[in-house]
Protein backbone atom coordinates (compact mmCIF):
# COMPACT_ATOMS: atom_id res chain seq x y z
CA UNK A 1 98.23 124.18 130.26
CA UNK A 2 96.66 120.91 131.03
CA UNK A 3 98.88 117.81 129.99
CA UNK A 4 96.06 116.21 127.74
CA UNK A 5 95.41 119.39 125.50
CA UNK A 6 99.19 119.45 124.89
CA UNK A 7 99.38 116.01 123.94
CA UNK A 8 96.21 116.51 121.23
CA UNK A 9 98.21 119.71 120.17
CA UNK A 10 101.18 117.26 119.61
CA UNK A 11 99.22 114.87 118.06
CA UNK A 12 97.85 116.80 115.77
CA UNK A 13 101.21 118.53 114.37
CA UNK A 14 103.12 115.00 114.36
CA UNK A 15 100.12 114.10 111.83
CA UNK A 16 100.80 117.14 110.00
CA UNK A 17 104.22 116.45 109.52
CA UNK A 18 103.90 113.17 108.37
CA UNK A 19 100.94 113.93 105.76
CA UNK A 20 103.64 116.36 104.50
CA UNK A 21 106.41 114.21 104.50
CA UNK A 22 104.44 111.67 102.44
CA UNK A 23 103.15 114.07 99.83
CA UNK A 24 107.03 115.55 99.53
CA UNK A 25 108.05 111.95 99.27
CA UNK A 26 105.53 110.85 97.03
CA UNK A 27 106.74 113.52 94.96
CA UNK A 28 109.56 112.02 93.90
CA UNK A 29 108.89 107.97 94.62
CA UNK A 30 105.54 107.98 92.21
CA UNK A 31 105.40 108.84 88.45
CA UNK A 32 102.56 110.25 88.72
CA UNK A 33 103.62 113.10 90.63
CA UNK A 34 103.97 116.75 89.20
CA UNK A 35 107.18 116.32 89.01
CA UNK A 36 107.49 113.52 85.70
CA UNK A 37 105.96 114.82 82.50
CA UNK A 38 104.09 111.15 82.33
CA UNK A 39 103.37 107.81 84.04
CA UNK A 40 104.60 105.73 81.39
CA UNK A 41 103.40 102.39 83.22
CA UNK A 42 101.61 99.80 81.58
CA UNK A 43 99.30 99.25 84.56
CA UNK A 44 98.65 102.60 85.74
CA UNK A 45 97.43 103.75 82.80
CA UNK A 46 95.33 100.35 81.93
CA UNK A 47 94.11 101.02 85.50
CA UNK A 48 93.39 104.96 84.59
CA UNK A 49 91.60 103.71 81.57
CA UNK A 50 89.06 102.08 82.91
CA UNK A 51 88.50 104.21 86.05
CA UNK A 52 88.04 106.59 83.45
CA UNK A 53 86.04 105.03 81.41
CA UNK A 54 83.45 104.61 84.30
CA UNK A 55 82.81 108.36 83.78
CA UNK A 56 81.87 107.91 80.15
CA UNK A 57 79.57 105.22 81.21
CA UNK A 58 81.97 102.17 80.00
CA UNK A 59 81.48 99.60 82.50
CA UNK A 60 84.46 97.50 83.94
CA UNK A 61 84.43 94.06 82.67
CA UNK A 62 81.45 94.36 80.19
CA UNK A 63 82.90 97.59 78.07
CA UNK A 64 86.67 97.08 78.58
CA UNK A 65 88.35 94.14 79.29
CA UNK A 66 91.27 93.80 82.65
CA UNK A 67 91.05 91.74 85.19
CA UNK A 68 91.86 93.58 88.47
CA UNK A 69 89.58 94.26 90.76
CA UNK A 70 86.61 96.38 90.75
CA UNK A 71 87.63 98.31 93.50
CA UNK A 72 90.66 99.23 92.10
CA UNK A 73 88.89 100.48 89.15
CA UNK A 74 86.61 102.73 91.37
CA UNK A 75 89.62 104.34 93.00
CA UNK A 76 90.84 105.40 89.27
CA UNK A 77 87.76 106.70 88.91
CA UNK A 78 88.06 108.55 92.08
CA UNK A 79 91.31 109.62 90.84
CA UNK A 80 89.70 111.06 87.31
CA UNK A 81 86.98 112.99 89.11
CA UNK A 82 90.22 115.09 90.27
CA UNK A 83 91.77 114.94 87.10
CA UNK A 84 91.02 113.51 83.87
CA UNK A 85 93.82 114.43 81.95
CA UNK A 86 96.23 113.31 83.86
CA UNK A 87 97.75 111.54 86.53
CA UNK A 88 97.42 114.41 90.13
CA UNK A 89 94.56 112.36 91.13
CA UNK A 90 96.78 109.56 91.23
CA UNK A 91 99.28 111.36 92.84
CA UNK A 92 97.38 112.47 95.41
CA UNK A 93 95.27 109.42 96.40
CA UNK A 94 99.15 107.69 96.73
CA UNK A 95 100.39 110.95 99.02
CA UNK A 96 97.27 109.97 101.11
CA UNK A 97 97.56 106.27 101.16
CA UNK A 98 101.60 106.47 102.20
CA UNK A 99 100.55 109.27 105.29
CA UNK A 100 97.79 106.76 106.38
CA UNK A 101 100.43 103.97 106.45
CA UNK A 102 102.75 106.23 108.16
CA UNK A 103 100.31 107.15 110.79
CA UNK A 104 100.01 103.45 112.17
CA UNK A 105 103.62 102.85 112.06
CA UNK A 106 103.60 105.84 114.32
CA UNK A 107 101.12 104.04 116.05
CA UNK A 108 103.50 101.03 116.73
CA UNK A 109 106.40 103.14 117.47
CA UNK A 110 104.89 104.84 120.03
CA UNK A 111 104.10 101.28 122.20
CA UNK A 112 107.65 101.90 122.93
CA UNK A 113 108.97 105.42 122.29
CA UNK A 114 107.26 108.46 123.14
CA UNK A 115 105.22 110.19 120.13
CA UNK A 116 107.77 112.81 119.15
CA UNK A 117 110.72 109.87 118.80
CA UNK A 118 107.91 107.45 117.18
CA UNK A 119 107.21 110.29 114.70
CA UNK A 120 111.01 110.91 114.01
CA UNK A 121 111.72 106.87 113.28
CA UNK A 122 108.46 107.10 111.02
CA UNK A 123 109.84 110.06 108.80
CA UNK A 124 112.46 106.58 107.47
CA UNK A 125 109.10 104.29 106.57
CA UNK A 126 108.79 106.16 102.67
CA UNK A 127 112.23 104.87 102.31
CA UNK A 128 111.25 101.13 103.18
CA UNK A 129 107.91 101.50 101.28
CA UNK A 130 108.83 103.44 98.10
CA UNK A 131 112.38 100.61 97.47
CA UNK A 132 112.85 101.04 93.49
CA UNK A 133 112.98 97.62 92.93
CA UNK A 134 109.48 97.00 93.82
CA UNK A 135 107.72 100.58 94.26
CA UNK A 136 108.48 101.22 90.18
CA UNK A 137 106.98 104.40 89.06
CA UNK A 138 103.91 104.03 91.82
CA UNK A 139 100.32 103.35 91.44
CA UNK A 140 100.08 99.26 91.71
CA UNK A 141 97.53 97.50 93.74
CA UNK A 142 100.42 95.96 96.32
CA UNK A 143 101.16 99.80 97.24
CA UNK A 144 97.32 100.43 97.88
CA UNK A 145 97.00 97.96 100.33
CA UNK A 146 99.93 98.43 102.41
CA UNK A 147 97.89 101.24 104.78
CA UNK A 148 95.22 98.36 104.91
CA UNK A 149 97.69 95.68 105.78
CA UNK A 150 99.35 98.31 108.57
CA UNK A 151 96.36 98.51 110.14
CA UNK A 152 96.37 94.80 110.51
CA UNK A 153 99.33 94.90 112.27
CA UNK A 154 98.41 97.87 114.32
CA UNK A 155 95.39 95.76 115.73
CA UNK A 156 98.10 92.94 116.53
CA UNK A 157 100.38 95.17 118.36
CA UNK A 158 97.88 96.78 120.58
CA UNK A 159 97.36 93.29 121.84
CA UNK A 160 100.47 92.13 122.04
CA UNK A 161 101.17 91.97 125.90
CA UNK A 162 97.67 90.36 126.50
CA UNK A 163 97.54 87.53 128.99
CA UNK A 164 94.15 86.49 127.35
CA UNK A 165 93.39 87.82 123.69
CA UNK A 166 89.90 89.40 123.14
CA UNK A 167 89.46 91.68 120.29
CA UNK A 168 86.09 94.02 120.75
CA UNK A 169 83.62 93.53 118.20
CA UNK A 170 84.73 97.10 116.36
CA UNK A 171 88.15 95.52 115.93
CA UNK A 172 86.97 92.39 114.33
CA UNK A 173 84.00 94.68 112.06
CA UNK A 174 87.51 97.38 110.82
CA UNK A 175 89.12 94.28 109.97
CA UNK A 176 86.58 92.53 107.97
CA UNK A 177 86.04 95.23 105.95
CA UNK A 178 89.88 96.02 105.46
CA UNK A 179 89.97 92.27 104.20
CA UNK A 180 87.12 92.91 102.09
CA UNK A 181 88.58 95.76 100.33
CA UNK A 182 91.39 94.06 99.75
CA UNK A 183 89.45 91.09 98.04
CA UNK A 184 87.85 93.04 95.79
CA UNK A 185 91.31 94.74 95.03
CA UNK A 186 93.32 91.89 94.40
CA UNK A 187 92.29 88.92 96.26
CA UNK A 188 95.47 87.15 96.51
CA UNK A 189 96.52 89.69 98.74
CA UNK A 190 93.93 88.53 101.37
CA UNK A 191 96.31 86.08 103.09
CA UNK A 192 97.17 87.96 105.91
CA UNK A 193 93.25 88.35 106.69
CA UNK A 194 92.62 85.19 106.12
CA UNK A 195 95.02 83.81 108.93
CA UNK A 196 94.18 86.53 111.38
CA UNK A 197 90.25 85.59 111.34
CA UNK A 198 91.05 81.71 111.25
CA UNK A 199 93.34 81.98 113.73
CA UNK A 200 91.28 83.84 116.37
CA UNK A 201 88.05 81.65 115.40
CA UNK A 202 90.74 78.58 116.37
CA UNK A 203 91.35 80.06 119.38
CA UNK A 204 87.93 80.78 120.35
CA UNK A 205 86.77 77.13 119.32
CA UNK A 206 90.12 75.63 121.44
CA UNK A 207 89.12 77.69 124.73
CA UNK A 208 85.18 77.18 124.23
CA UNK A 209 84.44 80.51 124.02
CA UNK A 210 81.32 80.77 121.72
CA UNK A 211 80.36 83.94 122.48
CA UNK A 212 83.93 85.14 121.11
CA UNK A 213 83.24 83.18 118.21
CA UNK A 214 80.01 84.22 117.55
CA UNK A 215 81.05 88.10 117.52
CA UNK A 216 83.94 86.99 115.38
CA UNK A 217 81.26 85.46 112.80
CA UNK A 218 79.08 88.47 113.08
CA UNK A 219 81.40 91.12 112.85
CA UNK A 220 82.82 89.18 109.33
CA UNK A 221 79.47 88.58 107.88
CA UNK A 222 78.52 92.30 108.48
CA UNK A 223 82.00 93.92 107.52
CA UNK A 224 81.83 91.44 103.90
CA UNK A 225 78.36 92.32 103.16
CA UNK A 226 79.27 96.48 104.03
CA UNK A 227 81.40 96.35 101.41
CA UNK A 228 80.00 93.45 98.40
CA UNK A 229 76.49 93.90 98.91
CA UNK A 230 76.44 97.75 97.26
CA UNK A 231 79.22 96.73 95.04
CA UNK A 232 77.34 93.69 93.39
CA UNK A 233 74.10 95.84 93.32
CA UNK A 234 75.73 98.33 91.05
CA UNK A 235 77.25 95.95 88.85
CA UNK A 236 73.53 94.03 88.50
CA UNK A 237 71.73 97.42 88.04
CA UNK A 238 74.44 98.21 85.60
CA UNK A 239 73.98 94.77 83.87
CA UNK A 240 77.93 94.11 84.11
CA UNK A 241 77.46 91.15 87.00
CA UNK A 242 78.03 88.24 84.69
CA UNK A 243 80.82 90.00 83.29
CA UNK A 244 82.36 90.94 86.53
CA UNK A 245 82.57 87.36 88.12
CA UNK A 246 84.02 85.86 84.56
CA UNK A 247 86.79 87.88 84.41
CA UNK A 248 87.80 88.68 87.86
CA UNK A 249 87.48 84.94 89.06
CA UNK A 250 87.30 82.55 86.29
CA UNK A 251 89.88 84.48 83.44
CA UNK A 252 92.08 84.92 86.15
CA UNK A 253 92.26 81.72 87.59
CA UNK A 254 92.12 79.87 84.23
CA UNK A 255 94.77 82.29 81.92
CA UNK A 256 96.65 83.98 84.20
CA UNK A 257 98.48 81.81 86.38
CA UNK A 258 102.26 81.14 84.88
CA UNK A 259 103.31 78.05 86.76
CA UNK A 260 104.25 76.09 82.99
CA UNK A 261 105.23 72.80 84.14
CA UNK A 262 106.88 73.65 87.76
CA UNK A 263 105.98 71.71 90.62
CA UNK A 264 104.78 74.03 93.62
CA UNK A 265 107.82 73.96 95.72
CA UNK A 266 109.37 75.50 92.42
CA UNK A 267 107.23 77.97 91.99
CA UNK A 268 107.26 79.26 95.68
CA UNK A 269 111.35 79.30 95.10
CA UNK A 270 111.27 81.32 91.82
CA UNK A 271 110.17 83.97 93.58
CA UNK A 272 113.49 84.24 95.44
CA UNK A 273 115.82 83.05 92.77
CA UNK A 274 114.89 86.12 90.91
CA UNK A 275 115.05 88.36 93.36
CA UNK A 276 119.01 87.18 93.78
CA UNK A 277 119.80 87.98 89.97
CA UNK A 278 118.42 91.43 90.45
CA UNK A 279 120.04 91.93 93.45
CA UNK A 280 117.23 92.57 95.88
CA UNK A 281 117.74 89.19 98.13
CA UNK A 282 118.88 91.57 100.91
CA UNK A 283 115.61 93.04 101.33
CA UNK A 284 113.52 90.38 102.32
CA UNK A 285 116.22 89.08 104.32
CA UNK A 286 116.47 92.00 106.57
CA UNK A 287 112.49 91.47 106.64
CA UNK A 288 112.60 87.79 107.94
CA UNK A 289 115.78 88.94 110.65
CA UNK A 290 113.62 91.21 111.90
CA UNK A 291 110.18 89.53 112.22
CA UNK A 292 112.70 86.58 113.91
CA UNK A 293 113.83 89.49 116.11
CA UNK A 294 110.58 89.83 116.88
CA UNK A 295 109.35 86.97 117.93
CA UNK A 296 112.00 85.70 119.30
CA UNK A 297 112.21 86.72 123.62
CA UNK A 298 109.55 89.21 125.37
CA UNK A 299 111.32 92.54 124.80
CA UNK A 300 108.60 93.41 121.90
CA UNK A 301 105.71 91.23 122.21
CA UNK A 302 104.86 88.79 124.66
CA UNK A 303 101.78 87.21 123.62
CA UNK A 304 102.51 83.94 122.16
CA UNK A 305 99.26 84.45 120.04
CA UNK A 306 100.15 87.57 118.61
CA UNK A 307 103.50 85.89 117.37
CA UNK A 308 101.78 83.21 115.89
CA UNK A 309 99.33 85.40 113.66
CA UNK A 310 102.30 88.00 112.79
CA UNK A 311 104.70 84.94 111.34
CA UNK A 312 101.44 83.26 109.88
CA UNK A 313 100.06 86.00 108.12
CA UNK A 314 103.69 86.52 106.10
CA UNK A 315 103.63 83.16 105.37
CA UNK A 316 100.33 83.26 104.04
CA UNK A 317 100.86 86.38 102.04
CA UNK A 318 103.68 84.67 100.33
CA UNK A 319 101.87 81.13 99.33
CA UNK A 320 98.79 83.27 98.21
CA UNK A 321 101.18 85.86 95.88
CA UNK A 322 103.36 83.28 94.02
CA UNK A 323 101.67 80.10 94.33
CA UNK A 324 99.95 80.78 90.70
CA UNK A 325 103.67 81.18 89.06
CA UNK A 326 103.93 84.42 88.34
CA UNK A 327 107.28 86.00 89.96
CA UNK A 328 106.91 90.04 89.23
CA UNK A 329 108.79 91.73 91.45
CA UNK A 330 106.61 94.59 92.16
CA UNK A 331 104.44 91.63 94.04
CA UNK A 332 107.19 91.92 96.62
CA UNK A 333 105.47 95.81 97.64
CA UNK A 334 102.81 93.93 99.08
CA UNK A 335 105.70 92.87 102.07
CA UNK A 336 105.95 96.63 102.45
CA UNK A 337 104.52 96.86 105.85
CA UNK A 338 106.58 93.87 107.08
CA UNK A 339 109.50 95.42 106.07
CA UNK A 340 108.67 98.44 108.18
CA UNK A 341 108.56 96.17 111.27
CA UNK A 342 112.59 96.60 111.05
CA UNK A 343 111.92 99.66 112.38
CA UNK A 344 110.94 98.32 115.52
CA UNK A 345 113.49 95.57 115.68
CA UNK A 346 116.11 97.38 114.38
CA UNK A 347 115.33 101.22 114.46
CA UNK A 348 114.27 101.31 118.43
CA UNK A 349 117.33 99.81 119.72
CA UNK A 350 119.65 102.31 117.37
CA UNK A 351 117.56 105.30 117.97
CA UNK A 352 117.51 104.51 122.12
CA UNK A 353 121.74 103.84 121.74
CA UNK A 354 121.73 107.61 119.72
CA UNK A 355 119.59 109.23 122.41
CA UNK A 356 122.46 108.86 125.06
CA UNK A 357 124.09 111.04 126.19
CA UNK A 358 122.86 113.52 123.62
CA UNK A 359 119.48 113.50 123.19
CA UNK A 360 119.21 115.86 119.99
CA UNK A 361 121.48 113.20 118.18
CA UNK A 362 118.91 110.32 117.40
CA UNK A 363 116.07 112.90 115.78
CA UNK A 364 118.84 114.52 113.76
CA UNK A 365 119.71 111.14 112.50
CA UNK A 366 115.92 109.82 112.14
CA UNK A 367 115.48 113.48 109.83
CA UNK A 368 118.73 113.25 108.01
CA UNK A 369 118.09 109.15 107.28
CA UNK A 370 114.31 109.73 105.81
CA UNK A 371 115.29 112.87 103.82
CA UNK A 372 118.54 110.59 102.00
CA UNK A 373 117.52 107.51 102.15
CA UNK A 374 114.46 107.73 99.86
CA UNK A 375 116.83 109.35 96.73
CA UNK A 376 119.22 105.51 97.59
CA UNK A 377 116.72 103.65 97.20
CA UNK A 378 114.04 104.67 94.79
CA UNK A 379 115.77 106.41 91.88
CA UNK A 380 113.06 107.55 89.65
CA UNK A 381 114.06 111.40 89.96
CA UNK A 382 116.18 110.87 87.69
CA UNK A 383 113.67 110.27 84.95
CA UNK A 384 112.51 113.80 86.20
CA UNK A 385 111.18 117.27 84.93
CA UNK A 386 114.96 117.80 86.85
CA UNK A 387 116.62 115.98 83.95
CA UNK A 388 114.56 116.48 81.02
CA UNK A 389 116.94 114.54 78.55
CA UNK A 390 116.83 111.65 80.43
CA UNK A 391 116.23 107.76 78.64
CA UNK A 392 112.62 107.48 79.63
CA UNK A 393 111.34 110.31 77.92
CA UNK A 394 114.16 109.54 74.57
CA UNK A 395 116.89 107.14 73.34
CA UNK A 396 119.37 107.62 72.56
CA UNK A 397 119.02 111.13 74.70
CA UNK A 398 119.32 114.28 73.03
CA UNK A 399 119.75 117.25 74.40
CA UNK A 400 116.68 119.48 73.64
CA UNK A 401 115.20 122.69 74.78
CA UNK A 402 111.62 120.86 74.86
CA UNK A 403 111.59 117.08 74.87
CA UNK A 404 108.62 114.86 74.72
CA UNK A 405 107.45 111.72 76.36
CA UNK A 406 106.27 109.60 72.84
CA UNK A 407 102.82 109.61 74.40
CA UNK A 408 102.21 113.22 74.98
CA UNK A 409 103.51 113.78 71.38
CA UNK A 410 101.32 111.01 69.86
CA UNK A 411 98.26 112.33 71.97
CA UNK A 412 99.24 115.55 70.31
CA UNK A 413 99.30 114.43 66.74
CA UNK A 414 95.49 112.15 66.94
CA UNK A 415 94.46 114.98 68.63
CA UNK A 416 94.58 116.95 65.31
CA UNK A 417 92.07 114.47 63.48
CA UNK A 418 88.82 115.33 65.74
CA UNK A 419 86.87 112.30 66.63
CA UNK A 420 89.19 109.89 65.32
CA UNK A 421 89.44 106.61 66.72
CA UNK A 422 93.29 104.85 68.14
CA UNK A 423 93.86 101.25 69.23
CA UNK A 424 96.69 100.54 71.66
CA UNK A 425 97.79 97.42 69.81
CA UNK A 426 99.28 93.94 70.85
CA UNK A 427 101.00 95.27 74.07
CA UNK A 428 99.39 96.65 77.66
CA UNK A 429 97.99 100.24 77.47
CA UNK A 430 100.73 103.00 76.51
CA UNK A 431 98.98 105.54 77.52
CA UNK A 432 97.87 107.44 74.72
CA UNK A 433 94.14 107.27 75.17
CA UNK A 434 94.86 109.43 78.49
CA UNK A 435 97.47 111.96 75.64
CA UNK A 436 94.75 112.12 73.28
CA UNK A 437 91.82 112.52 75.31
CA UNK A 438 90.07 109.39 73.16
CA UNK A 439 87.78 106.02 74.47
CA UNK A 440 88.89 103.23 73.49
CA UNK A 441 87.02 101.99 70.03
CA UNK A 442 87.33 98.14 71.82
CA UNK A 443 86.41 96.05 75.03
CA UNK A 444 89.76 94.89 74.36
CA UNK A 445 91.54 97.98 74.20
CA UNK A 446 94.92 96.71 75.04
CA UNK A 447 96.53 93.48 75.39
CA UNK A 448 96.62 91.54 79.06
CA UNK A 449 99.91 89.11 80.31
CA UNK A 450 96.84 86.66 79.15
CA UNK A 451 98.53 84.48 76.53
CA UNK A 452 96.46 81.87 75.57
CA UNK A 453 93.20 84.01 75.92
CA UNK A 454 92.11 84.48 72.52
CA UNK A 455 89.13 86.46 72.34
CA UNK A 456 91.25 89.45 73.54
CA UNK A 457 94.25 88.83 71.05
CA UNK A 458 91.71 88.06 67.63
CA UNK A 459 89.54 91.32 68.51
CA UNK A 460 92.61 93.34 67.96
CA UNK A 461 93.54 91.57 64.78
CA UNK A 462 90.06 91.66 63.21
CA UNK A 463 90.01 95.86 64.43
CA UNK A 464 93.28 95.96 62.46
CA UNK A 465 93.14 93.59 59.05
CA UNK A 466 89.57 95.70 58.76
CA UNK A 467 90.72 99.32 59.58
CA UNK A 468 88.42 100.19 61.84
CA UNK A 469 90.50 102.54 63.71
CA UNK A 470 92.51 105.48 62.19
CA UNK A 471 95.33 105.78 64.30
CA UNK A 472 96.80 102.44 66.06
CA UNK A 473 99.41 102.56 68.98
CA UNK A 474 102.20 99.64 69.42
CA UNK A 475 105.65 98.95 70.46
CA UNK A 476 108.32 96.93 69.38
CA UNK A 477 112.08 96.03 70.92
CA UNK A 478 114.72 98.29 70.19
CA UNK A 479 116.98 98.15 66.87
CA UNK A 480 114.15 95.94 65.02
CA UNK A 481 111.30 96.58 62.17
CA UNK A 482 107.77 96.33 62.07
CA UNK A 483 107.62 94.06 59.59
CA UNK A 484 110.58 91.64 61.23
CA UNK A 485 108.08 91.04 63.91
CA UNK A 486 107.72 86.98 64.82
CA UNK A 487 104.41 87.41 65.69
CA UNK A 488 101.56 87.18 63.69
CA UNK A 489 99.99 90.32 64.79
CA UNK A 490 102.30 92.76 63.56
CA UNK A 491 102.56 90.72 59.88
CA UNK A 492 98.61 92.05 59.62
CA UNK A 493 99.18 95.53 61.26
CA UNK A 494 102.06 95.64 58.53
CA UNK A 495 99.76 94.90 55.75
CA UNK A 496 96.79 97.30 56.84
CA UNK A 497 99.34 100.34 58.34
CA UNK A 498 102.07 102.59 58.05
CA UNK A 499 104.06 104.38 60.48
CA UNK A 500 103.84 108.10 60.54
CA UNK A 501 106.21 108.38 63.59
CA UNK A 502 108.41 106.65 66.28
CA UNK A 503 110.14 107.40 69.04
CA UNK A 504 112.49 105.18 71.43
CA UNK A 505 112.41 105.13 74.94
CA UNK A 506 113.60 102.78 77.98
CA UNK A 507 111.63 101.05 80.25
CA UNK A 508 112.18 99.44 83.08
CA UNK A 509 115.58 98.66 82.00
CA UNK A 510 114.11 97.64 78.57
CA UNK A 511 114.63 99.39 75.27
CA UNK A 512 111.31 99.72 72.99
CA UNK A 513 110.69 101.66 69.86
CA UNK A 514 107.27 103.08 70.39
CA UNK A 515 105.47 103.47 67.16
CA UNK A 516 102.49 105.67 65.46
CA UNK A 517 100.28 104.50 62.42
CA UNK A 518 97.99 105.35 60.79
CA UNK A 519 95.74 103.61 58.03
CA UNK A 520 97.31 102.44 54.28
């Protein structure tokens, strides 16, 4: 048999095992997998909301109010075309994106191992990508783009033992419109893009090459305007354009940084300091050691160029992510892909040491690493259809034959009033317009981390003190009453509602009392 066919044979299975290994892993990393009864995240199901919405003709922006990107938006949509009711589209989009991640880690692996060794270190990347801490339940824009930002690096790689660094103009064109898609994700994501292209139009202007820079120009014009010029058409046909730049640019810019009255070497420290009282400082430390390990010597990459942009692009990633103040830590799964890179530094040298004098030992290990490691360090299977009376579906937990998630069994009881209208009041969406199969009545359906934007906040309240809604949605912490609420809000939902039912539930490490009303 000819050598080439057998290494397209290999190819092809190696792919085949790693599109299965993501959609087994995915299985139990994301909550919106099969296996959890719900996705009880804020922002997946705002996300789902609107993507949904889009099929019911309510236009992101101009029908309901959030202020991610319209891309991400589309890809709910994408996601409700498969299922509307709930969350396998999700599910399955994730499975995809985490194989197409794995697949260029493979791809960087194999610059030093051979593909059956690269595939066996890959099997451990879920692990790295899926870490608890900043994975959550799944479905967040950071874990979107970490396929997109691994094919960054894959591009870097490839040229890393370059004496003279020329990309071809189909390099340059992929990665404009990766950075692109990422802009109209989340555009403080864009970093690493951002220093790649300035970098290499640097270089071309140092060494006089204008006919480098002129492809570079070319190739980013034409990969932004692939990408923008059909998605601003659709949003001017679909008279939403106005509403599209206000929110995405100007809300979020104006109402949604957090940076209070820190100065900006504060803010860019935050970041870390919380990540040490939560115990995750060691991940982004073995990150750093081994980009260092990296860059440091010849052994991986030799191209002082190719350093440059690698360390640059992290850096930039980090000032664009937390220079606005805000410090969640599921921002940190947008260093996903870095963190793989300690698969090179550190994974290559372990996996060669294993290989001798046994060979069989270092695949053994690779398998028996990526099949523990991701139940260590993502632990939502424990909120699983596996352990039904677990905290996240009821607290305290009670054992029972058939528990229910609060938003299935809401969605169940407004599903008995036919064409009655529910409001997901004064918090981020629940999730019970997905459980009850209902639009929401509002632009502003639920309530944004947008504190001082009022228009949002005093559309609820006027929906409310008028009862315009039958059914309204809301949660409060654990152990307190409706009526004991400091806020304003929940004095006039008091006034104009009653509670029919409630139901207590933790998460993410919080305790909330999740609550049903219905009109006085």
């Amino acid at each position: 048999m000819h050598p080439i066919f057998i290494l397209k044979r290999s190819v092809k299975w190696t792919n085949i095992i790693l599109f299965g290994f993501a959609f087994l892993n995915m299985m139990v990393l994301s909550l919106s997998s099969p296996l959890y009864s719900f996705n009880n995240g804020v922002d997946p199901n705002t996300m789902f909301t609107v993507g949904r919405g889009l099929l019911s003709g309510l236009m992101p922006y101009k029908d309901l109010f959030e202020q991610k990107g319209p891309l991400v938006f589309l890809l709910h949509t994408v996601a409700a075309l498969i299922s509307k009711t709930n969350f396998i589209g999700i599910y399955f989009l994730e499975s995809l994106a985490l194989g197409f991640s794995m697949l260029g880690i493979r791809r960087i692996l194999a610059n030093y191992l051979n593909l059956w060794s690269a595939t066996f270190l890959t099997l451990i990347s879920p692990a790295l990508i899926g870490i608890g801490l900043f994975f959550r339940g799944g479905d967040t824009v950071e874990a979107f783009i970490t396929p997109l930002l691994v094919g960054l690096l894959v591009l870097l790689f490839n040229h890393r033992n370059e004496a003279a660094i020329s990309f071809t103009f189909r390099e340059l064109l992929i990665q404009a419109i990766l950075a692109t898609i990422v802009f109209w994700m989340k555009y403080t994501l864009i970093g690493p893009w951002l220093v790649f292209f300035l970098a290499v139009a640097c270089h071309n202007v140092f060494n006089k090459n204008w006919p480098a820079l002129s492809k570079l120009v070319r190739a980013a014009i034409l990969g932004f305007t692939a990408i923008t010029a059909p998605l601003l058409f659709f949003y001017w046909i679909m008279s939403a354009l106005d509403d599209l730049f206000h929110i995405y640019f100007y809300v979020n810019l104006h109402y949604y940084t957090d940076s209070g009255h820190l100065t900006m070497l504060a803010r860019l420290i935050q970041p870390i300091q919380n990540l040490w009282q939560t115990g995750g400082i060691l991940i982004p430390v073995v990150m750093l050691l081994a980009i260092i390990r990296l860059v440091i010597g010849t052994r991986f990459i030799t191209n002082r160029f190719i350093k440059q942009v690698i360390v640059g692009s992290l850096v930039s990633h980090y000032l664009l992510m937390f220079i606005g103040g805000n410090t969640f830590t599921y921002y940190w799964e947008g260093f996903a892909a870095y963190l793989c890179l300690a698969l090179i530094s550190f994974g290559i040298p372990i996996y060669n040491k294993l290989s001798h004098p046994i060979p069989y030992i270092a695949p053994a290990t690779a398998i028996f690493v990526a099949l523990v490691l991701p139940f260590v360090s993502n632990q939502n299977y424990l909120n699983s259809r596996l352990f039904p009376n677990n905290p996240m579906i009821t607290y305290p937990t009670a054992v029972t034959s058939h528990p229910q998630q609060y938003a299935i069994r809401f969605g169940n009881i407004i599903q008995h009033s036919p064409h009655a209208k529910v409001l997901n009041f004064g918090v981020l969406d629940l999730g019970v317009y997905l459980t009850s199969g209902t639009t929401p009545p509002t632009k502003y359906f639920s309530i944004n981390n947008l504190p001082t934007y009022k228009p949002m906040h005093r559309a609820q309240i006027e929906l409310v003190r008028h009862r315009q809604v039958k059914f309204v949605v809301t949660r409060i912490p654990y152990g307190t009453q409706l009526n004991a609420q400091p806020q304003k809000r929940y004095q006039v939902l008091h006034q104009n509602y009653r509670v029919i039912t409630k139901q207590s539930a933790v998460f993410e490490d919080h305790i909330f009392t999740y609550l049903l009303l219905t009109r006085r």
